[in-house]
PDB file of N, CA and C in Angstrom:
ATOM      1  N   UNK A   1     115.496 150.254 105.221  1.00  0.00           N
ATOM      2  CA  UNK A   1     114.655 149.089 104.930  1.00  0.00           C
ATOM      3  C   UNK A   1     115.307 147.831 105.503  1.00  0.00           C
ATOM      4  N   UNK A   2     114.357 147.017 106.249  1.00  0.00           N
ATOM      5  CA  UNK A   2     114.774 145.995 106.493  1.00  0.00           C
ATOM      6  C   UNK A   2     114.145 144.602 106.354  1.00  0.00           C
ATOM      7  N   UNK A   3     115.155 143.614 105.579  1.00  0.00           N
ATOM      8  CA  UNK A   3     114.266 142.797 105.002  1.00  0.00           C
ATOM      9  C   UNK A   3     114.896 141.277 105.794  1.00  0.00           C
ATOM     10  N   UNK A   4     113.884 140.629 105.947  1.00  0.00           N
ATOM     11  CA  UNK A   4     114.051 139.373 106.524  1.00  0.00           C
ATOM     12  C   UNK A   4     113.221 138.384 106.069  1.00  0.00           C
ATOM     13  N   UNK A   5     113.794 136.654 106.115  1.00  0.00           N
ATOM     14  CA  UNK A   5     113.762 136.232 105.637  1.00  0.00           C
ATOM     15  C   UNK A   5     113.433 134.608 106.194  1.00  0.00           C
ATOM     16  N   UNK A   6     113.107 134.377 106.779  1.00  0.00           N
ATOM     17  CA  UNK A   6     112.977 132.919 107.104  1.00  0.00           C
ATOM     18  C   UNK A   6     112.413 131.573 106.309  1.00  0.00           C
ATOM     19  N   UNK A   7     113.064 130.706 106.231  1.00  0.00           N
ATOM     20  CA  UNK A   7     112.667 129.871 105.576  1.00  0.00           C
ATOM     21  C   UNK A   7     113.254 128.184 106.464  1.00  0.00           C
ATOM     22  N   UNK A   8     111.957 127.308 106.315  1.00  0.00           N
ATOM     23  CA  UNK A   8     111.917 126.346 107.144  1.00  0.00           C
ATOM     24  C   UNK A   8     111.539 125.247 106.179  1.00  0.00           C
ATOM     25  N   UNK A   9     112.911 124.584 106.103  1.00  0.00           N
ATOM     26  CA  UNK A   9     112.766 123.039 104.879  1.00  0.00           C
ATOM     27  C   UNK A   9     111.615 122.291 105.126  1.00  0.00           C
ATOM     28  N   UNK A  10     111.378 121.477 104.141  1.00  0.00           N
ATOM     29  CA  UNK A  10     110.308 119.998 104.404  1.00  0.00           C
ATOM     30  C   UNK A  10     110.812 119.158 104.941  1.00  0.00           C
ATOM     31  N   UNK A  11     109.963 118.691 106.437  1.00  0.00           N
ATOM     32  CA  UNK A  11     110.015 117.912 107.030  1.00  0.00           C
ATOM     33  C   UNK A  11     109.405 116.755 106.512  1.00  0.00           C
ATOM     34  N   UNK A  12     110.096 115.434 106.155  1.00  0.00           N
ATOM     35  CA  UNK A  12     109.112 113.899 105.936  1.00  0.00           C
ATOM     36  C   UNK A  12     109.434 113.246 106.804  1.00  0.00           C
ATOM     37  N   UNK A  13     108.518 112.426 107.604  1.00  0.00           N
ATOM     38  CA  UNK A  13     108.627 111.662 108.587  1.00  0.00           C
ATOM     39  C   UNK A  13     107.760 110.323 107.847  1.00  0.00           C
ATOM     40  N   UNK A  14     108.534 109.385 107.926  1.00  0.00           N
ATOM     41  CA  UNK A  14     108.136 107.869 107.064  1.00  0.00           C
ATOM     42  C   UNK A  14     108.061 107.327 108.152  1.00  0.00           C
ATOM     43  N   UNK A  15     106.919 105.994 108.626  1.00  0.00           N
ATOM     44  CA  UNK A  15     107.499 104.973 109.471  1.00  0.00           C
ATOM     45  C   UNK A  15     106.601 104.140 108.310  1.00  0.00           C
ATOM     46  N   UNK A  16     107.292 102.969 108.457  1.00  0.00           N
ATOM     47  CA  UNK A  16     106.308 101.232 107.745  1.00  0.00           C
ATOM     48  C   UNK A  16     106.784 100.355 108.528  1.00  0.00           C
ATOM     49  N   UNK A  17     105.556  99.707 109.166  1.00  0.00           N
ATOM     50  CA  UNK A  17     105.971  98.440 109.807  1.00  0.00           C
ATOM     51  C   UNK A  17     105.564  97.351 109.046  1.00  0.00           C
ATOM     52  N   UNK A  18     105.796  96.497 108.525  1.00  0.00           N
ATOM     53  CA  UNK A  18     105.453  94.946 107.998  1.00  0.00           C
ATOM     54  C   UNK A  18     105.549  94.049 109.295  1.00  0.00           C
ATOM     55  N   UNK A  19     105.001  93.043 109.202  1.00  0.00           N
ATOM     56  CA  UNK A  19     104.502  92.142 109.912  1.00  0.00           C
ATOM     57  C   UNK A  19     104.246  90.704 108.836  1.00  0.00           C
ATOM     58  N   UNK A  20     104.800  90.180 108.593  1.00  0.00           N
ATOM     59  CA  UNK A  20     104.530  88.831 107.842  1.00  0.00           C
ATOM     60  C   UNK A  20     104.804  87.463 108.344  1.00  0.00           C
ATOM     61  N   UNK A  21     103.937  86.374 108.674  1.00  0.00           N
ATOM     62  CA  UNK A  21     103.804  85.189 109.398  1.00  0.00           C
ATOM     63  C   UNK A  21     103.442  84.466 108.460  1.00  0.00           C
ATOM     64  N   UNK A  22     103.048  82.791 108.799  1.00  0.00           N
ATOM     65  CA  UNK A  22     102.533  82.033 108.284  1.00  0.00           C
ATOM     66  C   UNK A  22     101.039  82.484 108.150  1.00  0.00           C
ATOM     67  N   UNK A  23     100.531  81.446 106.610  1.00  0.00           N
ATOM     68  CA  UNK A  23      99.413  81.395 106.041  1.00  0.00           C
ATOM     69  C   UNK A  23      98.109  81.627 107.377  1.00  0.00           C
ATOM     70  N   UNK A  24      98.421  80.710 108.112  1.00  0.00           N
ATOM     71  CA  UNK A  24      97.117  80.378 109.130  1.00  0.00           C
ATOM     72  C   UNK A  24      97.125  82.143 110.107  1.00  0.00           C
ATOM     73  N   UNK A  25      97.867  82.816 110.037  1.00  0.00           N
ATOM     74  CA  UNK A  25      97.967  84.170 110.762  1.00  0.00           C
ATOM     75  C   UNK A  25      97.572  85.197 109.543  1.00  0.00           C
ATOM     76  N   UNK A  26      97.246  86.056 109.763  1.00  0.00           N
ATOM     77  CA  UNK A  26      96.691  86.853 108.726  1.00  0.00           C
ATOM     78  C   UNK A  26      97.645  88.395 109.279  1.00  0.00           C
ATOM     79  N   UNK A  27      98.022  89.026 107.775  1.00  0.00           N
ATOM     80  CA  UNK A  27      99.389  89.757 107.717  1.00  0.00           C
ATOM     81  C   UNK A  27      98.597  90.997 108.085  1.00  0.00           C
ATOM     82  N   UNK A  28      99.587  91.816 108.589  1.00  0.00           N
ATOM     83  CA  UNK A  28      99.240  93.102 108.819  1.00  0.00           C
ATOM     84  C   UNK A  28     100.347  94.134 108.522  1.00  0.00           C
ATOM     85  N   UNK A  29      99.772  95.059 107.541  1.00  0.00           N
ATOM     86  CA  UNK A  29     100.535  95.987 107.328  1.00  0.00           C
ATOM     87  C   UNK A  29     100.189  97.198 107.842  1.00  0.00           C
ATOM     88  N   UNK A  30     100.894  97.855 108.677  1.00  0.00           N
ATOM     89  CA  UNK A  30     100.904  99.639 108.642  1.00  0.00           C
ATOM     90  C   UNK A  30     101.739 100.551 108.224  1.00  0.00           C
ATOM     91  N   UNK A  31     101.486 101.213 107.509  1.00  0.00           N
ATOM     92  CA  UNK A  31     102.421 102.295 106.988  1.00  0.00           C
ATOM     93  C   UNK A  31     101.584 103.593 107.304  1.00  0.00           C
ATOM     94  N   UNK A  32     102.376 104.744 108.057  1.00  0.00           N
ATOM     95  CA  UNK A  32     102.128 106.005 108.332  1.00  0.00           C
ATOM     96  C   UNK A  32     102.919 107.127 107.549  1.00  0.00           C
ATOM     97  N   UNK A  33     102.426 107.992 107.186  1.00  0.00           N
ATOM     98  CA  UNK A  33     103.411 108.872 106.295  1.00  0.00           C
ATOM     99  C   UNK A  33     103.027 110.553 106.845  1.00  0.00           C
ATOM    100  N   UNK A  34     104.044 111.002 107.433  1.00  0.00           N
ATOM    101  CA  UNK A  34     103.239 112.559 107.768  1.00  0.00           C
ATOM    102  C   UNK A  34     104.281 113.332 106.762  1.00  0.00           C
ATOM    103  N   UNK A  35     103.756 114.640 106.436  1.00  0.00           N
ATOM    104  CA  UNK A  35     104.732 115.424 105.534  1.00  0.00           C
ATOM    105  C   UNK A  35     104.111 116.444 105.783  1.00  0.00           C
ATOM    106  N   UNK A  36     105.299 117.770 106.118  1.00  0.00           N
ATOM    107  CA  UNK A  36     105.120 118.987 106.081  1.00  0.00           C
ATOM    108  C   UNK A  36     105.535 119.750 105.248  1.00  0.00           C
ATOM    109  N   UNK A  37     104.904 120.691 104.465  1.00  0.00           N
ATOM    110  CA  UNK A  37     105.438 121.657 103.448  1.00  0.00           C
ATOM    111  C   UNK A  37     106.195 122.562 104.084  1.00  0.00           C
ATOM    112  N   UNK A  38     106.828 123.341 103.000  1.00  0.00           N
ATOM    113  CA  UNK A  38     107.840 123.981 103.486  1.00  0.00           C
ATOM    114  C   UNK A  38     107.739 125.668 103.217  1.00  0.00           C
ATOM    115  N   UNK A  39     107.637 126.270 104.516  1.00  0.00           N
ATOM    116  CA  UNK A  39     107.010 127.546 104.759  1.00  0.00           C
ATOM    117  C   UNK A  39     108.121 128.547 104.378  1.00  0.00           C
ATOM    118  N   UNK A  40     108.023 129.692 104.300  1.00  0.00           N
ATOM    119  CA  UNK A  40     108.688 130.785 103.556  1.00  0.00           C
ATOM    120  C   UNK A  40     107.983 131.620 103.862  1.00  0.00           C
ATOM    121  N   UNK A  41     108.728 132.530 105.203  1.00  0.00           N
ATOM    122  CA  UNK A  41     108.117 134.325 105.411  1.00  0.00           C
ATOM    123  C   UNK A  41     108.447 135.036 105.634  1.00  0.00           C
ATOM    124  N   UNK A  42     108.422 136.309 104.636  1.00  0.00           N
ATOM    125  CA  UNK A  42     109.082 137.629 104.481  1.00  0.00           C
ATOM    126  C   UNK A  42     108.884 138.293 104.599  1.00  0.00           C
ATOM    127  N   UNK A  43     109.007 139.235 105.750  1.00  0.00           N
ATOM    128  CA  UNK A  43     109.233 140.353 106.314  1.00  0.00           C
ATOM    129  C   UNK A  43     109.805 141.771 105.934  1.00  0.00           C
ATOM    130  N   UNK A  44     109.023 142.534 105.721  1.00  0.00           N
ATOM    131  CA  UNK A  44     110.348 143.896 104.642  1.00  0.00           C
ATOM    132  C   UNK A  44     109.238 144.915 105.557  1.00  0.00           C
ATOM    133  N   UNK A  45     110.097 145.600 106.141  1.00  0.00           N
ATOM    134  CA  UNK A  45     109.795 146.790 106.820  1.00  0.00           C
ATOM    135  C   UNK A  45     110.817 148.070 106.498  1.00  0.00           C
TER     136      UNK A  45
END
């Protein structure tokens, strides 16, 4: 029997940009957030 096992952590990838100026400019925020779960696959032959 052979058993195998792979397992691949969670990846988080954060970016936030702020952007803040004077009153007369109007603010802009972006924030992006990607996240990957974390896979697990086992093999038994």
């Amino acid at each position: 029997m052979i058993l195998k096992t792979y397992l691949h952590k969670a990846t988080t990838v954060t970016t936030a940009t702020t952007t803040t100026t004077t009153a007369a400019t109007p603010t802009t925020t972006t924030t992006t957030t990607s996240t990957t779960s974390t896979t697990s696959t086992t093999n038994t032959t």
